[in-house]
Protein backbone atom coordinates (compact mmCIF):
# COMPACT_ATOMS: atom_id res chain seq x y z
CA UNK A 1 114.80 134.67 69.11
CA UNK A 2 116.16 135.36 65.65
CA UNK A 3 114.36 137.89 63.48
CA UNK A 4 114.30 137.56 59.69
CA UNK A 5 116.46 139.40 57.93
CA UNK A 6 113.85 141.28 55.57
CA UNK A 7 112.83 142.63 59.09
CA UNK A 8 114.04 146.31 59.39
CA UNK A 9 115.97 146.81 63.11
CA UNK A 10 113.80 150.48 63.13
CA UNK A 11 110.62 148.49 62.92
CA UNK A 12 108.92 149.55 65.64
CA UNK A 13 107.22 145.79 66.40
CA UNK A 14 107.59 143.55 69.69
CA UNK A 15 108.52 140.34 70.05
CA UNK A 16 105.51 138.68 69.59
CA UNK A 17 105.06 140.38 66.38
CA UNK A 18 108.32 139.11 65.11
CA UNK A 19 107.51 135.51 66.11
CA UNK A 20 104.14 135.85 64.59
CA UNK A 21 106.46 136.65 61.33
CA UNK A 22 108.51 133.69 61.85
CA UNK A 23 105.13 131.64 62.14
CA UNK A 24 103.59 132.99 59.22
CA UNK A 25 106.75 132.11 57.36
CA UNK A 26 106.51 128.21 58.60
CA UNK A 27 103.19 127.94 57.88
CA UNK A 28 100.85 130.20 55.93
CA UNK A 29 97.71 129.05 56.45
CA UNK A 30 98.14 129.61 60.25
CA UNK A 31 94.77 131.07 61.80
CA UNK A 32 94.25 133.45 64.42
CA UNK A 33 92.93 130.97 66.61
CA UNK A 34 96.01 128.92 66.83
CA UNK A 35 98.00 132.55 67.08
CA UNK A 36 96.06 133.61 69.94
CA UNK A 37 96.45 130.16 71.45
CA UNK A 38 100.04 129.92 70.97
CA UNK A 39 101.02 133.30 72.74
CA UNK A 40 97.81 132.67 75.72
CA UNK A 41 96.39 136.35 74.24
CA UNK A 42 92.66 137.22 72.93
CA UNK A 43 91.86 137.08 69.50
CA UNK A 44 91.24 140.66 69.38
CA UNK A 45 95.10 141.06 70.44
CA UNK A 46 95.92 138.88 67.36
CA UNK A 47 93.87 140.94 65.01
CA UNK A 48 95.43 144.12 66.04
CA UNK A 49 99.25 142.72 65.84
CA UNK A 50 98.58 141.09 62.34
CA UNK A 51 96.98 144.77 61.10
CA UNK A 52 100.00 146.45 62.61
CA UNK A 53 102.64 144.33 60.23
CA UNK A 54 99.84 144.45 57.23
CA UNK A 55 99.84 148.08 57.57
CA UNK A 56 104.41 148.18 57.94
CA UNK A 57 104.02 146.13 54.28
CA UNK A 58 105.79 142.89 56.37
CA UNK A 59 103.37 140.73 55.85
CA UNK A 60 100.03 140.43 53.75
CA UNK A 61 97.07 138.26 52.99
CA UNK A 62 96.31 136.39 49.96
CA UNK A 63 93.05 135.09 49.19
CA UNK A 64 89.60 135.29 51.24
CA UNK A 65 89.84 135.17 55.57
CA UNK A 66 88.53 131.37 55.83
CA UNK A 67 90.73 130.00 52.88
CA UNK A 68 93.46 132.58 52.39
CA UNK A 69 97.01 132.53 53.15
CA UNK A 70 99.38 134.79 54.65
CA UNK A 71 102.59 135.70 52.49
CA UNK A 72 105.81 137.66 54.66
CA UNK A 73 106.64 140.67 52.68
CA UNK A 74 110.63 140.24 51.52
């Protein structure tokens, strides 16, 4: 799996984190739903992985939950 490169090696996120980056960055309207159903994981787990690279700056949300998008830090 390639990470981006405005993704810091010391970073202390897994992989599934990164690829949710890599998602985010092909489509930024993705939803939690289709996150959760991509990696086979609960919503919940979704929630807490996306607040986890919100709250390392690497990615954050623009706009309201149902019509926002997502926008990958650089």
């Amino acid at each position: 799996v390639n990470v981006p490169v405005n993704v810091p090696v010391n970073v202390p996120v897994n992989n599934r984190q990164k690829n949710i980056i890599l998602d985010i960055q092909k489509d930024k309207y993705i939803t939690q739903k289709k996150l959760a159903e991509k990696y086979k994981v609960n919503r919940e787990t979704i929630k807490r992985d996306l607040k986890k690279l919100k709250e390392l700056n690497l990615i954050k949300r623009i706009g309201p939950d149902k019509t926002g998008s997502w926008e990958v830090v650089k």
